[in-house]
C-alpha atoms as a PDB file:
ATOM      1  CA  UNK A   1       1.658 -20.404   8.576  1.00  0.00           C
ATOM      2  CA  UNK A   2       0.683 -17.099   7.465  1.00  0.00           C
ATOM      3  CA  UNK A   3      -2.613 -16.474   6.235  1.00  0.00           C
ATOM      4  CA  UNK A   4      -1.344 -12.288   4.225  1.00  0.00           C
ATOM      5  CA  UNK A   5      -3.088 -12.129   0.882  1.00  0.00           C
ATOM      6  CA  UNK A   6      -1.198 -10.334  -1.599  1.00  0.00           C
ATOM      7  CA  UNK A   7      -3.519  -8.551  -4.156  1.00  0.00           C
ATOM      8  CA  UNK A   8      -1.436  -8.019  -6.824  1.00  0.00           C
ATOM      9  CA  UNK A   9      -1.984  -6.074 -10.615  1.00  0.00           C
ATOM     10  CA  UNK A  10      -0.184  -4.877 -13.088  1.00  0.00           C
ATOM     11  CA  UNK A  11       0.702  -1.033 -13.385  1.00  0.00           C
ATOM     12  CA  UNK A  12       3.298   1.225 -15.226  1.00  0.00           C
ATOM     13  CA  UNK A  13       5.299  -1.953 -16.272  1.00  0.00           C
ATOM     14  CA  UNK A  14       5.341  -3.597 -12.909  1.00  0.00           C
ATOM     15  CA  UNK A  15       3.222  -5.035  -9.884  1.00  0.00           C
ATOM     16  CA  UNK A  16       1.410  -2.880  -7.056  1.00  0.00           C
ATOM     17  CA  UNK A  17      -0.143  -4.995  -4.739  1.00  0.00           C
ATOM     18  CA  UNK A  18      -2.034  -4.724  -1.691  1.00  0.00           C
ATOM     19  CA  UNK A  19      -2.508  -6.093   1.751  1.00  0.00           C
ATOM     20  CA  UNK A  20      -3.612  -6.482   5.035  1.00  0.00           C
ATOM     21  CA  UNK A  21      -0.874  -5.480   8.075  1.00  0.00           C
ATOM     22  CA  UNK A  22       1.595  -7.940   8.376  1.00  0.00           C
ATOM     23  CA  UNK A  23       1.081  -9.732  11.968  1.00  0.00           C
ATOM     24  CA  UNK A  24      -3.057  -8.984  11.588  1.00  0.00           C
ATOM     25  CA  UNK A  25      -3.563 -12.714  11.743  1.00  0.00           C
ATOM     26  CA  UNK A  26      -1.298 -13.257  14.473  1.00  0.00           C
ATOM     27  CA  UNK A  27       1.855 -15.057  12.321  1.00  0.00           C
ATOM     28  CA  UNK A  28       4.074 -12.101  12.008  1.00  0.00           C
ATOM     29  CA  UNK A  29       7.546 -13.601  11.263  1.00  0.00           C
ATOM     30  CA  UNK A  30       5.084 -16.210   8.549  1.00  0.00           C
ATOM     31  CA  UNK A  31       3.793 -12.904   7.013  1.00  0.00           C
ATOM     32  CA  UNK A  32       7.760 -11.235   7.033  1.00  0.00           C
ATOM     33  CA  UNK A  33       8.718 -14.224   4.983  1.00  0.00           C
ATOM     34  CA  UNK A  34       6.002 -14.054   2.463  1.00  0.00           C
ATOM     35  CA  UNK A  35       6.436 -10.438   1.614  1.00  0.00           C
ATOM     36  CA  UNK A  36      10.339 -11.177   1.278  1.00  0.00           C
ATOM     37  CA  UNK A  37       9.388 -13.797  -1.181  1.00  0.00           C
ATOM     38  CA  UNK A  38       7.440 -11.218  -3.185  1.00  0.00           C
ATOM     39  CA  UNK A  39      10.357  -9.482  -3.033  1.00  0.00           C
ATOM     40  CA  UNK A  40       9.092  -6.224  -3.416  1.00  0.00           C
ATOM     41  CA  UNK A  41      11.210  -3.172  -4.222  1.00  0.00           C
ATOM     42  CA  UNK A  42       9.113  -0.714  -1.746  1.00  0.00           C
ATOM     43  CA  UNK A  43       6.627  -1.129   0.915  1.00  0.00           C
ATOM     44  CA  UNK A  44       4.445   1.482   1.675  1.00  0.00           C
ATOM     45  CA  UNK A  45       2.752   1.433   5.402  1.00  0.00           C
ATOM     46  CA  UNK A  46      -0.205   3.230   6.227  1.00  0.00           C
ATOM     47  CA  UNK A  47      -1.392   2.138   9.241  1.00  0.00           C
ATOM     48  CA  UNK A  48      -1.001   4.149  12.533  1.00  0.00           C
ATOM     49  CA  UNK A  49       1.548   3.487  15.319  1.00  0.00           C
ATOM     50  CA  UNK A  50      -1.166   2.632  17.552  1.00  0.00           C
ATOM     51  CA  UNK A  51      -2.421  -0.202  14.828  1.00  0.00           C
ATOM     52  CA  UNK A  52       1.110  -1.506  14.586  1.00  0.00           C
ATOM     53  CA  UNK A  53       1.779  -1.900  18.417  1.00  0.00           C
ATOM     54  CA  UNK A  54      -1.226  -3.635  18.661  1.00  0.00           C
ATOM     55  CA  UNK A  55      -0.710  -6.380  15.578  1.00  0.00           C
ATOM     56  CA  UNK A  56       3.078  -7.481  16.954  1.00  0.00           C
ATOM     57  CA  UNK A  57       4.681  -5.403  14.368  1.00  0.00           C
ATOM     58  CA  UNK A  58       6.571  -2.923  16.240  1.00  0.00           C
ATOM     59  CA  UNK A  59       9.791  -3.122  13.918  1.00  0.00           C
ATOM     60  CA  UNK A  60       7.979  -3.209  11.042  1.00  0.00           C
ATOM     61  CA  UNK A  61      10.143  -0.805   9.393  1.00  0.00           C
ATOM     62  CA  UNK A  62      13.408  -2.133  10.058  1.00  0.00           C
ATOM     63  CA  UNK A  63      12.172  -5.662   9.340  1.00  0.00           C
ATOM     64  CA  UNK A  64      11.012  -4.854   6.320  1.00  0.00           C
ATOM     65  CA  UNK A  65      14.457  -3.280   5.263  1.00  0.00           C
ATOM     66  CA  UNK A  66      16.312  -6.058   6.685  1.00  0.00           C
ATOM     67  CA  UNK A  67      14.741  -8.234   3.954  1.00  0.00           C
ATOM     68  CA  UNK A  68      15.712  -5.664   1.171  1.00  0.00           C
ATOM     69  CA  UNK A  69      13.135  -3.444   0.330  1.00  0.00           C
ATOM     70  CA  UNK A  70      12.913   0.172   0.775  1.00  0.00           C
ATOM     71  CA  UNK A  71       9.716   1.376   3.499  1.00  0.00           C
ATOM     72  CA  UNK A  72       7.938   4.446   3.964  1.00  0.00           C
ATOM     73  CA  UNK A  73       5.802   5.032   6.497  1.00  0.00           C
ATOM     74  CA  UNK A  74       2.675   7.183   5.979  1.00  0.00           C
ATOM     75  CA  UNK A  75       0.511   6.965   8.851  1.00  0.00           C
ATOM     76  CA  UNK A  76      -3.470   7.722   8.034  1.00  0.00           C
ATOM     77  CA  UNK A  77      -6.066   6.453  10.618  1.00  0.00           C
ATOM     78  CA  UNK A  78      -8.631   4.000   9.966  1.00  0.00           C
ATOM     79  CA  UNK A  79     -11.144   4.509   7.015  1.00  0.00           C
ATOM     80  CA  UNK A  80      -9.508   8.068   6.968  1.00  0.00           C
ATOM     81  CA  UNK A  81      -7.372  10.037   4.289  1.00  0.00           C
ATOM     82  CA  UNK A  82      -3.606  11.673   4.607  1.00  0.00           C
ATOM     83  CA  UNK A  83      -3.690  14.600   7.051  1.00  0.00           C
ATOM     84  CA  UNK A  84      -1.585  17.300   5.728  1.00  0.00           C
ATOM     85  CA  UNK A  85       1.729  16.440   7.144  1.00  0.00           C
ATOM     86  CA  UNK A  86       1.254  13.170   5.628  1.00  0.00           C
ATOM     87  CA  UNK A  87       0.174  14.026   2.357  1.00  0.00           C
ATOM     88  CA  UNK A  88       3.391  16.737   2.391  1.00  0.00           C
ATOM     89  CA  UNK A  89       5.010  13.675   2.210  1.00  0.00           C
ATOM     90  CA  UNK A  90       3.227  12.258  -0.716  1.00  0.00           C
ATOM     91  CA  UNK A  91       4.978  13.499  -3.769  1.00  0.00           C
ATOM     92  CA  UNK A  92       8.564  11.997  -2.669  1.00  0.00           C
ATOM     93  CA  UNK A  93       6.972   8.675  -1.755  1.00  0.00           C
ATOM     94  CA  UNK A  94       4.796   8.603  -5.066  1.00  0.00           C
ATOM     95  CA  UNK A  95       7.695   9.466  -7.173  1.00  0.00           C
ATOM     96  CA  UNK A  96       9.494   6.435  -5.641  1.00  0.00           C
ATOM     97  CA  UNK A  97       6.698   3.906  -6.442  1.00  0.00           C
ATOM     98  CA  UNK A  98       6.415   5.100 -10.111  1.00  0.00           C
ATOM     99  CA  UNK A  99       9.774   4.969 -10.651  1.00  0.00           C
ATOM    100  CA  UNK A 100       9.988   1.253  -9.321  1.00  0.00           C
ATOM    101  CA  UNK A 101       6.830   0.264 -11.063  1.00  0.00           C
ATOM    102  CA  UNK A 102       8.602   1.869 -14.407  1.00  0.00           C
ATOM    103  CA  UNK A 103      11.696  -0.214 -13.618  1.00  0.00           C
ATOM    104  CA  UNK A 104       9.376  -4.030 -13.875  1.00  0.00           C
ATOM    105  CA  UNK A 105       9.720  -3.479  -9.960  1.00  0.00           C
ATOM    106  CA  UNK A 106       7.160  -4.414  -7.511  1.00  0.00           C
ATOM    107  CA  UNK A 107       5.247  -2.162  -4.869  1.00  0.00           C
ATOM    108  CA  UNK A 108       3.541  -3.709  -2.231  1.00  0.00           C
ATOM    109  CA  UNK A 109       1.082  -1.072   0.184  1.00  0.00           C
ATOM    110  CA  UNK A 110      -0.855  -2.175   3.304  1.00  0.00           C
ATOM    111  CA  UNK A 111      -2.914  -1.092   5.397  1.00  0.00           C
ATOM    112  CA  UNK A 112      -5.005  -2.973   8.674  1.00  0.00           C
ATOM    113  CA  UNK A 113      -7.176  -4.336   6.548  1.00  0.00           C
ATOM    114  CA  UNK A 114      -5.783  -4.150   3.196  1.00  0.00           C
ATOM    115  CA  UNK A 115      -8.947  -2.640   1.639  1.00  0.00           C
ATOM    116  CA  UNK A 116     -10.026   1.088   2.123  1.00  0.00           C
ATOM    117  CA  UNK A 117      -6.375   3.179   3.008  1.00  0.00           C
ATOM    118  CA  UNK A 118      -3.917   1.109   0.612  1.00  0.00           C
ATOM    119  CA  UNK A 119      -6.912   1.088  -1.627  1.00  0.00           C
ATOM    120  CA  UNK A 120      -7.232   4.753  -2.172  1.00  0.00           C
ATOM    121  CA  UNK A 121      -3.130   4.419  -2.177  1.00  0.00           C
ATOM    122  CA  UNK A 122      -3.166   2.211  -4.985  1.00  0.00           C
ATOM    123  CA  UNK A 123      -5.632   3.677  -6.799  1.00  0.00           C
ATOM    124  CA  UNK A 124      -3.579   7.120  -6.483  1.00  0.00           C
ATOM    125  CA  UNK A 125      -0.766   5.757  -8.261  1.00  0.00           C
ATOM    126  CA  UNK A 126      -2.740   3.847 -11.021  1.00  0.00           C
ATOM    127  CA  UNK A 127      -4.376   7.529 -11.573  1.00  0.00           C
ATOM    128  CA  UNK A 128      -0.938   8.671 -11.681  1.00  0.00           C
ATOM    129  CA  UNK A 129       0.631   6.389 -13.382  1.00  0.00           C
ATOM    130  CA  UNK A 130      -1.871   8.039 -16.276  1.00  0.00           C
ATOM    131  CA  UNK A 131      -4.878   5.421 -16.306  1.00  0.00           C
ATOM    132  CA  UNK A 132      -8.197   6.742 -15.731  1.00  0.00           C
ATOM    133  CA  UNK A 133      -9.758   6.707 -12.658  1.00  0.00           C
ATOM    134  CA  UNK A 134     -12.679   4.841 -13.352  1.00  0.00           C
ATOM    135  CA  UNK A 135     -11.232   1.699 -14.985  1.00  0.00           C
ATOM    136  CA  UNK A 136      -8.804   1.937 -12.777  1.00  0.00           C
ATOM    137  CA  UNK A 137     -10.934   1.654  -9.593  1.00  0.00           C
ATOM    138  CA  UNK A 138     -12.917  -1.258 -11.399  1.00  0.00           C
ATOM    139  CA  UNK A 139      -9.289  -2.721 -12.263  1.00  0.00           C
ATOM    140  CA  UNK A 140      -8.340  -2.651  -8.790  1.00  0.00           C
ATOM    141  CA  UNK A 141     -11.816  -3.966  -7.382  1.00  0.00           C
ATOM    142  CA  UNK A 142     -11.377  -6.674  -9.915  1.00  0.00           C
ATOM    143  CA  UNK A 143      -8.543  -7.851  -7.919  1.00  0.00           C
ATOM    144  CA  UNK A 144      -9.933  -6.305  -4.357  1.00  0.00           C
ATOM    145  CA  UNK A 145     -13.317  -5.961  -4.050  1.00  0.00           C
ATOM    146  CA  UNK A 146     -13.165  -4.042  -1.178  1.00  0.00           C
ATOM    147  CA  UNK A 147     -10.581  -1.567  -2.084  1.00  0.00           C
ATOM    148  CA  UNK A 148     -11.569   2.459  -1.472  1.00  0.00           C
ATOM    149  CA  UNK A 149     -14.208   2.449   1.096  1.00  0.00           C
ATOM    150  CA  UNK A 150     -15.342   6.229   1.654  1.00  0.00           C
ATOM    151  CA  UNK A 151     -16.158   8.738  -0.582  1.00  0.00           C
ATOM    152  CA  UNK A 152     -13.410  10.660   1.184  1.00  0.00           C
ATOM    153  CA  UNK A 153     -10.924   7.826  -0.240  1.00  0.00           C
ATOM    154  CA  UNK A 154     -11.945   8.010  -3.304  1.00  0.00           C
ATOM    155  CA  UNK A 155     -11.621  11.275  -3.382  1.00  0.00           C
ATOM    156  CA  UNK A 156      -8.099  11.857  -2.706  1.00  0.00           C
ATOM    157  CA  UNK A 157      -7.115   8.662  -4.996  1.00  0.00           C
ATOM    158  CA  UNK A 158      -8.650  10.591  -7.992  1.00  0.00           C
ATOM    159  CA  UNK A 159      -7.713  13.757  -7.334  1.00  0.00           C
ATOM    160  CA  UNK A 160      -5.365  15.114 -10.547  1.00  0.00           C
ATOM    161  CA  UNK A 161      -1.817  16.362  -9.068  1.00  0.00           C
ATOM    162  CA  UNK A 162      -0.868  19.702  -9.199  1.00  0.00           C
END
């Protein structure tokens, strides 16, 4: 039985939620089929290689788009923000969850512990999805208490786009 938590709000005319790494609680293939009954349009990883190894979910990725859904991969370490050649990679990823969200679609982003990193994800497309930061954050920490842990984080999750 899985024990995933999806954290779920509305934003930009559809649903960004977020999550703890699927296979963190040791039911992997119960977590696979939760998220593919959320059936969300995108899934955004941020956890390391490393974390993914370690949790069973190796294949993430192509599990994930075996069950229908698009995945990107952005790989931040724990409690950190996007190094540069992650945050390159940003703008084409962002783009994709606004437009889905615009659609009615659903975005789902995780993390290890689905607090600080998809946090400070979320958050970043709330801002840009034009609501202000502040409600925003206590939006999100209405839902996730948790979500954006450093300074850092929060940071990069409010900071306007070129």
């Amino acid at each position: 039985m899985s024990g995933l938590v999806i954290y779920a709000l509305r934003v930009g005319g559809g649903t960004l939620a977020i999550c703890q790494m699927p296979g963190s609680g040791g039911a992997y293939g119960d977590d696979l089929d939760l998220i593919h009954e959320w059936r969300p349009g995108l899934v955004i990883s941020l956890t390391t290689e490393a974390e993914m190894l370690e949790a069973g979910a190796r294949h993430l990725g192509a599990d994930i788009q075996c069950i229908a859904s698009r995945w990107a991969h952005l790989p931040i370490p724990d409690m950190g923000v996007p190094a540069p050649e992650v945050e390159a990679r940003w703008p084409a990823v962002s783009l994709s969850a606004r437009q889905a969200l615009a659609g009615g679609g659903r975005v789902l982003i995780h993390c290890r512990g689905g607090c600080g990193r998809s946090g400070m994800a979320a958050l970043r497309l709330m801002v840009e999805c034009g609501e202000p930061a502040g409600p925003a954050l206590a939006h999100l920490r209405a839902v996730r208490p948790c979500a954006v842990e450093t300074d850092a984080q929060l940071a990069w999750a409010t900071r306007t786009p070129q």
